[in-house]
N, C-alpha and C. Protein backbone atom coordinates (compact mmCIF):
# COMPACT_ATOMS: atom_id res chain seq x y z
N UNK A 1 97.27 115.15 25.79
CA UNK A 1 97.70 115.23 27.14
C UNK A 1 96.56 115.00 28.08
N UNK A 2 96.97 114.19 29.12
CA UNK A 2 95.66 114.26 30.00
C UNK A 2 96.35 114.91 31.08
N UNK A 3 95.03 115.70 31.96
CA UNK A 3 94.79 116.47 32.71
C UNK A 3 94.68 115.41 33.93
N UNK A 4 95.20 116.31 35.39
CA UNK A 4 94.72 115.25 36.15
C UNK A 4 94.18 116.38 37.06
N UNK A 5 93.18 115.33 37.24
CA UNK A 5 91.63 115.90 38.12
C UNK A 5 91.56 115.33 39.33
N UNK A 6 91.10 115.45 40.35
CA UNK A 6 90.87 115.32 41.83
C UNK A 6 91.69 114.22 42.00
N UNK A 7 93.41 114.64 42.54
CA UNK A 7 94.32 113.70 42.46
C UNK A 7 94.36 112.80 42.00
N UNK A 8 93.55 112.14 40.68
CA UNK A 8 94.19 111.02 40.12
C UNK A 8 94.82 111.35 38.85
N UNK A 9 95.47 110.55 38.20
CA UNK A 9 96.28 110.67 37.34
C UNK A 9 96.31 109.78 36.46
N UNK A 10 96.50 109.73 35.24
CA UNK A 10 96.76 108.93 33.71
C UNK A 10 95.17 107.74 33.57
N UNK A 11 93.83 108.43 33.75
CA UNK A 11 93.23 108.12 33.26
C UNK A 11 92.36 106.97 34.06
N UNK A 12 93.02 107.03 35.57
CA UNK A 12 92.41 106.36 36.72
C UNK A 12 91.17 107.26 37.04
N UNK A 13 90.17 106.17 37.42
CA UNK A 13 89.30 106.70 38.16
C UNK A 13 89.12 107.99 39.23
N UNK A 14 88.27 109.06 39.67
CA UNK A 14 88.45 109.42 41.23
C UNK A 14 87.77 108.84 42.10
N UNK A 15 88.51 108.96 43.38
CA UNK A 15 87.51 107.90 44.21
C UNK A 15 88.37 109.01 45.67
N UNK A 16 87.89 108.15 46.70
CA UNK A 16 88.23 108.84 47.75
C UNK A 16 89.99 108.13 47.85
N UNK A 17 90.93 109.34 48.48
CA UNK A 17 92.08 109.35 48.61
C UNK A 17 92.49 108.15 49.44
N UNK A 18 93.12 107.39 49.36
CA UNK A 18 93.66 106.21 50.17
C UNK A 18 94.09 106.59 51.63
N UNK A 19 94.94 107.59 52.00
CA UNK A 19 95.44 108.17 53.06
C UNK A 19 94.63 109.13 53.43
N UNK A 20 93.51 109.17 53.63
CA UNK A 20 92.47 110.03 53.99
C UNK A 20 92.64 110.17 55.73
N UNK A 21 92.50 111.63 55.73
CA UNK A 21 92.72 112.31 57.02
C UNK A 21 91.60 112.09 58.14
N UNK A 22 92.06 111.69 59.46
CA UNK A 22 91.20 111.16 60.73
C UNK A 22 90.20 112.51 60.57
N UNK A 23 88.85 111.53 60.28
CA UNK A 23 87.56 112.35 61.00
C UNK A 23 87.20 113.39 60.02
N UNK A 24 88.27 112.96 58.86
CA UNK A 24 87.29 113.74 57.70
C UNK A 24 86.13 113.14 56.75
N UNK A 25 85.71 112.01 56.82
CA UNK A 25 84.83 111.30 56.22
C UNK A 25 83.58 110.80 57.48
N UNK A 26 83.77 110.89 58.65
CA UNK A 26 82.79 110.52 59.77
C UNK A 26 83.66 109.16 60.10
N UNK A 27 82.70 108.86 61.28
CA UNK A 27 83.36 107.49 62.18
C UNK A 27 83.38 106.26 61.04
N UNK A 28 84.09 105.69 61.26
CA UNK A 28 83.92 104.14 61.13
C UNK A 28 82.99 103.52 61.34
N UNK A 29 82.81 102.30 60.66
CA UNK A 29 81.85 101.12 61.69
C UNK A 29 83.02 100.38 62.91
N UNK A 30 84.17 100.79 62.46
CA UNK A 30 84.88 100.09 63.73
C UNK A 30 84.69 100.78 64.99
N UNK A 31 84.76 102.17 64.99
CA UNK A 31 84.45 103.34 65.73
C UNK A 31 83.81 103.03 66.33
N UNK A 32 81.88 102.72 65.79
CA UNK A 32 80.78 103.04 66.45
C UNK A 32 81.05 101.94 67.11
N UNK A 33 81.23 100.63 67.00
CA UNK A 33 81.39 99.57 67.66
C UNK A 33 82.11 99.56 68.76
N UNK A 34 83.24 100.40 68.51
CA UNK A 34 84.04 100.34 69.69
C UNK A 34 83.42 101.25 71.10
N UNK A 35 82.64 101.68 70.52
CA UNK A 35 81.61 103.05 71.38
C UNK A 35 80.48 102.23 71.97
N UNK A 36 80.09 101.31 71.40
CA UNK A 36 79.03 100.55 71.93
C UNK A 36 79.54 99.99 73.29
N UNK A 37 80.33 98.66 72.84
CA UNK A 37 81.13 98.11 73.43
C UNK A 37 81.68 98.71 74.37
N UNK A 38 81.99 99.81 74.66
CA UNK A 38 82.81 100.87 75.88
C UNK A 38 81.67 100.90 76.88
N UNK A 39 80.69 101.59 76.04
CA UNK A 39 79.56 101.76 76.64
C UNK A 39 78.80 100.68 77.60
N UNK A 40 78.59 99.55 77.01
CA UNK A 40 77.85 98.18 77.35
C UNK A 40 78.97 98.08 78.31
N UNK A 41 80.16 98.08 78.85
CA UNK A 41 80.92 97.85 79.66
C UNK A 41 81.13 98.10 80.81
N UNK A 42 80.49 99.57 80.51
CA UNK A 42 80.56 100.40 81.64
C UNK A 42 79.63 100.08 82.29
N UNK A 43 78.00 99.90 82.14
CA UNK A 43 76.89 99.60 82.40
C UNK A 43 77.16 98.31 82.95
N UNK A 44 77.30 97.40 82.40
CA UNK A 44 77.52 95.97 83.14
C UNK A 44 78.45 96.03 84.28
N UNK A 45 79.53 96.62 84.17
CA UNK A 45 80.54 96.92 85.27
C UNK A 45 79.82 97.25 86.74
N UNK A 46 79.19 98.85 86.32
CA UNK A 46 78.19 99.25 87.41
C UNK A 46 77.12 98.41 87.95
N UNK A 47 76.63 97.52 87.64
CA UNK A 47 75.21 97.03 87.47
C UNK A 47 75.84 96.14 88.54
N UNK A 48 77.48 94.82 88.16
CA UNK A 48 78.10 94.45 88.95
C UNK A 48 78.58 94.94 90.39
N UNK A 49 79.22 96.31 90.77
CA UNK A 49 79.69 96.72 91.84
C UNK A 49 78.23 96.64 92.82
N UNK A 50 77.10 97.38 92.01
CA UNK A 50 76.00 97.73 92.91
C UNK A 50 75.29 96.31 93.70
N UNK A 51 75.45 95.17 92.26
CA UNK A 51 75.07 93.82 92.82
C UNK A 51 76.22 93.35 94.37
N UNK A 52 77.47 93.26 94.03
CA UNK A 52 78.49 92.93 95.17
C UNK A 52 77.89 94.47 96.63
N UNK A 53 77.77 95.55 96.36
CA UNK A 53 77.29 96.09 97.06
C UNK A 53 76.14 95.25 98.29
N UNK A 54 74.72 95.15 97.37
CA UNK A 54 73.77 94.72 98.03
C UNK A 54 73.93 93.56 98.67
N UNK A 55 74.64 92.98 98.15
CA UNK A 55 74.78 91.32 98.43
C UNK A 55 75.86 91.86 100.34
N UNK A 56 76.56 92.21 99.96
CA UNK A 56 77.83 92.63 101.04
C UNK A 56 76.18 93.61 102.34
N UNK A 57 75.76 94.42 101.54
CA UNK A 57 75.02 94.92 102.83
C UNK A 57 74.56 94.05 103.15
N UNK A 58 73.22 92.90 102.84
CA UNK A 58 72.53 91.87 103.56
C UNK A 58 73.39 91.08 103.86
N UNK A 59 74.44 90.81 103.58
CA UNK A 59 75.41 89.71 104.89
C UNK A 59 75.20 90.67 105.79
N UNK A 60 75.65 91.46 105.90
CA UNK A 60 76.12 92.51 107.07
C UNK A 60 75.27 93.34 108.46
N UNK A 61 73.77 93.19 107.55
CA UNK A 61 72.81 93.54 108.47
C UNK A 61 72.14 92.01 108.94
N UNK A 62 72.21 91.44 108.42
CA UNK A 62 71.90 90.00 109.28
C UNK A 62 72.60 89.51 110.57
N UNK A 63 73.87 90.28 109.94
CA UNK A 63 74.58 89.61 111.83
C UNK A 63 74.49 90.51 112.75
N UNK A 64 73.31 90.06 113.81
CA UNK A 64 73.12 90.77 114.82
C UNK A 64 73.70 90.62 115.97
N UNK A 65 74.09 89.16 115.78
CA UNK A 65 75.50 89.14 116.99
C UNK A 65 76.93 88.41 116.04
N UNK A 66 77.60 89.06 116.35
CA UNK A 66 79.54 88.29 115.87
C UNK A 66 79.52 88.45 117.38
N UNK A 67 80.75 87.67 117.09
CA UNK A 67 82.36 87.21 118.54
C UNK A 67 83.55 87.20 117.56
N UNK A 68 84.16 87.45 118.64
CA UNK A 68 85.80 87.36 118.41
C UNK A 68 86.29 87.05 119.12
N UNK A 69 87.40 85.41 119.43
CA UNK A 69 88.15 85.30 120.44
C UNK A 69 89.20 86.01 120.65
N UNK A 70 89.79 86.06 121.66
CA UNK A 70 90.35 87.49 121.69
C UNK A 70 91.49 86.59 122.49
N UNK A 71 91.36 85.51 123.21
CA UNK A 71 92.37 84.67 123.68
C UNK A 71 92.19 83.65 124.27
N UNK A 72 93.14 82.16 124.85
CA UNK A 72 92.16 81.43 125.68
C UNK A 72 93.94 81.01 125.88
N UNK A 73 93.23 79.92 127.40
CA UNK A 73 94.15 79.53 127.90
C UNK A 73 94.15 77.85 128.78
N UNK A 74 95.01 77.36 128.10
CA UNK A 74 94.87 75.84 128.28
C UNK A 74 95.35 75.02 129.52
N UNK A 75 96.63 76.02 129.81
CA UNK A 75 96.71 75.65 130.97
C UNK A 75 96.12 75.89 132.83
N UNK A 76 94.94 76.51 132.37
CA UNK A 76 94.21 76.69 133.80
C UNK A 76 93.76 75.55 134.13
N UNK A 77 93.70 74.38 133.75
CA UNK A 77 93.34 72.70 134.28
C UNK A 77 93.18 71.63 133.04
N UNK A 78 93.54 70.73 133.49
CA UNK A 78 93.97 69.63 132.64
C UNK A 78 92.11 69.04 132.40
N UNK A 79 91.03 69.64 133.06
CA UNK A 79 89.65 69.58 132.66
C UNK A 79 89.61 70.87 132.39
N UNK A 80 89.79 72.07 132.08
CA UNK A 80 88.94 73.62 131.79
C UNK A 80 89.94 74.07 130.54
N UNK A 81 89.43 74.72 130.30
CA UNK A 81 89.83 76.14 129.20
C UNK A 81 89.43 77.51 129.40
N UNK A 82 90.18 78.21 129.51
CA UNK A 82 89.21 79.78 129.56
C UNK A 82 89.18 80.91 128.27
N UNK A 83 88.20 80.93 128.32
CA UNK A 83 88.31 81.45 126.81
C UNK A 83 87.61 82.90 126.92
N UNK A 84 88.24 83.67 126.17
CA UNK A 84 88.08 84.92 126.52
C UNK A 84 87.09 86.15 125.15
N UNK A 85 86.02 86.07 125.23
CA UNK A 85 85.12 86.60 123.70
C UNK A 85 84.63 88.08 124.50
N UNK A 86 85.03 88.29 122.90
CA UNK A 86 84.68 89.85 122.69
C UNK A 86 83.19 89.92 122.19
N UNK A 87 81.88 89.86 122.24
CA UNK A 87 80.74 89.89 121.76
C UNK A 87 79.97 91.22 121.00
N UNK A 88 79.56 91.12 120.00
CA UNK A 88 79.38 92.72 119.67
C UNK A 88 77.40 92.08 119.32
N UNK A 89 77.08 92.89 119.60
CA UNK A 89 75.01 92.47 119.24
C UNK A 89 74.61 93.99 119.31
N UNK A 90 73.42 94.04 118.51
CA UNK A 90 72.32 94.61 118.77
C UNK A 90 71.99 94.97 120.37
N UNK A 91 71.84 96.12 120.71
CA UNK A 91 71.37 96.52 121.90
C UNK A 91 70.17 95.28 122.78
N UNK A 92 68.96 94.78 121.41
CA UNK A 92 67.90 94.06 122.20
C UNK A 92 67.95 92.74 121.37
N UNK A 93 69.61 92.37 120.98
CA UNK A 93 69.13 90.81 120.14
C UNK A 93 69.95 89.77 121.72
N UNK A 94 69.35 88.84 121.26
CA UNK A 94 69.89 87.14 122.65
C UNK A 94 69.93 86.73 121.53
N UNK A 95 70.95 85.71 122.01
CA UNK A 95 70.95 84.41 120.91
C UNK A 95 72.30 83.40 121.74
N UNK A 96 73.11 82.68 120.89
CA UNK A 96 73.69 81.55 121.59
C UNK A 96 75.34 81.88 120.26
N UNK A 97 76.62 81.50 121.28
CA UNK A 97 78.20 81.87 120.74
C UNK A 97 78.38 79.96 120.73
N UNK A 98 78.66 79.40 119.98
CA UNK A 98 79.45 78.38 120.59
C UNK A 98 80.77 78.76 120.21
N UNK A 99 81.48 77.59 121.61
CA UNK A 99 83.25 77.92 121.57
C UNK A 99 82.94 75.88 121.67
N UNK A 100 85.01 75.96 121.07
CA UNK A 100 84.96 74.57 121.62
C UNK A 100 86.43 74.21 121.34
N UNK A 101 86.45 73.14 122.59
CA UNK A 101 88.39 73.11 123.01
C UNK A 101 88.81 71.73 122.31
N UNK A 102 90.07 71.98 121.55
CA UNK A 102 90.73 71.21 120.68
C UNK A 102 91.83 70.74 121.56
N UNK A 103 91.73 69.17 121.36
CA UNK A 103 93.63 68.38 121.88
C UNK A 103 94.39 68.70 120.84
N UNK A 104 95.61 68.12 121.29
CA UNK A 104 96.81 68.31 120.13
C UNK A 104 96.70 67.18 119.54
N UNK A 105 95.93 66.00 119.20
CA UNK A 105 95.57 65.39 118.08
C UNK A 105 94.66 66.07 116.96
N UNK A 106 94.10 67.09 117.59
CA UNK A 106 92.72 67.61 116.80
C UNK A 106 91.71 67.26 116.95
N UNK A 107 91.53 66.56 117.76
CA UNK A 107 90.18 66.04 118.40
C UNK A 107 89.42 66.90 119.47
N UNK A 108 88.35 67.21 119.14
CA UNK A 108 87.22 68.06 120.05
C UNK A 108 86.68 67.36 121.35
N UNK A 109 87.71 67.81 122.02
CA UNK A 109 87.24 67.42 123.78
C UNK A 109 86.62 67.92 124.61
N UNK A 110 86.46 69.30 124.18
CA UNK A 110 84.85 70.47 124.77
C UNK A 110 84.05 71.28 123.82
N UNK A 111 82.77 71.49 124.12
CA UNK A 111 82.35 72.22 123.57
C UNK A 111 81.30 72.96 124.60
N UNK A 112 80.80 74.19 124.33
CA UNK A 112 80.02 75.30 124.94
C UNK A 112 79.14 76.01 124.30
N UNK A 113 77.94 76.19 124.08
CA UNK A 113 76.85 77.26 123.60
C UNK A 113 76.90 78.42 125.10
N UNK A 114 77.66 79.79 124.78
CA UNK A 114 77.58 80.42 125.51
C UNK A 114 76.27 81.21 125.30
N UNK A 115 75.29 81.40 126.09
CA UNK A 115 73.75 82.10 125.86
C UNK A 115 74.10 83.79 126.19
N UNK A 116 74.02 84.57 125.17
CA UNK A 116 73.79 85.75 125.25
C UNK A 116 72.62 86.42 125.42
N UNK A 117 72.28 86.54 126.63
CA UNK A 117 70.90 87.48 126.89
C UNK A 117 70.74 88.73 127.20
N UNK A 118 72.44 89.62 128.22
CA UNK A 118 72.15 90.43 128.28
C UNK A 118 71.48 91.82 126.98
N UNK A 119 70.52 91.95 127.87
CA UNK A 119 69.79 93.38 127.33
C UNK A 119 70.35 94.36 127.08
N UNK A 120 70.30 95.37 126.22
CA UNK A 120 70.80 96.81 126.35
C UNK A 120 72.40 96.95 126.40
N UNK A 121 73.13 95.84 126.57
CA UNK A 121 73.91 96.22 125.20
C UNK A 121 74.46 96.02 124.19
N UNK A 122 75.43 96.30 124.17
CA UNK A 122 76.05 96.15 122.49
C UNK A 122 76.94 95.41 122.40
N UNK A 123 78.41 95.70 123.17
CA UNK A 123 79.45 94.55 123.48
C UNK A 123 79.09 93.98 125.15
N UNK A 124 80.21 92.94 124.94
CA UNK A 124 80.02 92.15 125.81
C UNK A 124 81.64 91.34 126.00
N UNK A 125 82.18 91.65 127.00
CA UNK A 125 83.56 91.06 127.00
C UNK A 125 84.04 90.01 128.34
N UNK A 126 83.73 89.39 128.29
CA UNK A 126 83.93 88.09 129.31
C UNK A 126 84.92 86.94 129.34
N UNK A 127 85.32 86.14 130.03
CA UNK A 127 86.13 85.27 129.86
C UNK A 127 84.63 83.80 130.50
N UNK A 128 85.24 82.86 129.82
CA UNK A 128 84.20 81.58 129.78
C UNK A 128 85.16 80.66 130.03
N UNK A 129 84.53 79.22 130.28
CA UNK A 129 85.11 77.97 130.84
C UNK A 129 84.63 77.03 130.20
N UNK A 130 85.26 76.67 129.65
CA UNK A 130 84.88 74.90 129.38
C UNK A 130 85.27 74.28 129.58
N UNK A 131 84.79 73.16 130.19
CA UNK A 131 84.79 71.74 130.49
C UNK A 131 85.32 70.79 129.54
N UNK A 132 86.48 69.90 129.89
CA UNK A 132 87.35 69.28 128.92
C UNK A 132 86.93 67.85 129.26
N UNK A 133 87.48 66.75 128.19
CA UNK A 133 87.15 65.34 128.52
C UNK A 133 88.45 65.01 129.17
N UNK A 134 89.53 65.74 128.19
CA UNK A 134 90.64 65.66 128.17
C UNK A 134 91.67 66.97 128.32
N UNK A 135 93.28 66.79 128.17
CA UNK A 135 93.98 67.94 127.92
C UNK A 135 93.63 68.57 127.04
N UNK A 136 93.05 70.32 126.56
CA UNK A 136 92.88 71.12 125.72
C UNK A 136 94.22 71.78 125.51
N UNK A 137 94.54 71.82 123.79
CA UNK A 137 95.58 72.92 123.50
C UNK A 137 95.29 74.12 122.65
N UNK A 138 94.16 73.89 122.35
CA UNK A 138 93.47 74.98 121.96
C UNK A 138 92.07 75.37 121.92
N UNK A 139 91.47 76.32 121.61
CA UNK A 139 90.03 76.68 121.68
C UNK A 139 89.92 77.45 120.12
N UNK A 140 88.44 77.26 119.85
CA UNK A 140 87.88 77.71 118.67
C UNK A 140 86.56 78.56 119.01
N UNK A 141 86.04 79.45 118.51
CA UNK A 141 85.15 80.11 118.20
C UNK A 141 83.95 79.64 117.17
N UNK A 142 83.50 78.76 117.07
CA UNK A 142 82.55 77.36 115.75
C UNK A 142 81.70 79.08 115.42
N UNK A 143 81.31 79.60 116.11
CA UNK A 143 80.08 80.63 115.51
C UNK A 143 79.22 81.03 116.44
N UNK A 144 78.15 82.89 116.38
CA UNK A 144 76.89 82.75 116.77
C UNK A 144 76.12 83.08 116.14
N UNK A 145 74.97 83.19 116.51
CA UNK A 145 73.67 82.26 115.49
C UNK A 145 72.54 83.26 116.55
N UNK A 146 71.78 84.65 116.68
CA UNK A 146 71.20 84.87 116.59
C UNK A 146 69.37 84.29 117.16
N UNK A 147 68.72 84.73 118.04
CA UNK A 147 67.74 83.67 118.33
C UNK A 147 66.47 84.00 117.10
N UNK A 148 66.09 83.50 116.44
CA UNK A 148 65.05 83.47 115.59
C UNK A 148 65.72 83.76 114.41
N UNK A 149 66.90 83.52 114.31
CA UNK A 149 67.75 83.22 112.84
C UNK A 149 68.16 81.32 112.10
């Protein structure tokens, strides 16, 4: 008769149990891998947000003056446009807004570098004029640009 010894039976080997219970033998190599990998993920992830971070602050402290048109109006003369900017700057930055008035072909029939100099302050809300070649049906905001930028 044979005896059977550490669950095997009729003369089989013992070896470790096939259905062996989670976390009674230690991790896997699939385990540790998957631990790495979690890990390395997380790190690269962070490393990413902080990069989009820095990148997002230096856009952001560079613009010492934005605009925003805030409205304009085409029919005050078949030569003008009035265009109406919201200016936000630095208390002590000058620099230059251009605007510029569009026909209803799409063709650019004015344009304006409005000069921002006032001092001391911050916004700045005015209405402006430009000079047309032609009928304007709309106005654009092209950008400002800071003096020594």
């Amino acid at each position: 008769m044979n005896a059977v010894r550490d669950g095997a039976s009729g003369g089989t080997p013992a070896g470790p149990p096939s259905g062996a219970p989670e976390g009674r033998y230690g991790r896997s190599a699939d385990d540790r891998a998957d631990r790495k990998l979690k890990i390395i993920g997380s790190v690269l992830g962070v490393l990413l947000l902080l990069l989009i971070g820095w990148i997002g602050y230096g856009y952001i402290s560079r613009q010492v003056i934005s605009a925003e048109m805030i409205k304009f109006d085409p029919r005050s003369s078949q030569t003008e446009v009035r265009v109406h900017l919201e200016i936000r700057k630095d208390a002590d930055a000058t620099g230059t807004c251009t605007v510029r008035a569009i026909a209803e072909s799409g063709a650019e029939v004015g344009r304006k570098d409005v000069r921002v100099d006032q001092r001391g302050q911050t916004r700045i809300d005015e209405i402006y004029p430009i000079r047309t070649t032609s009928e304007a049906t709309s106005a654009e905001l092209v950008g400002c640009t800071a003096d020594g930028q």
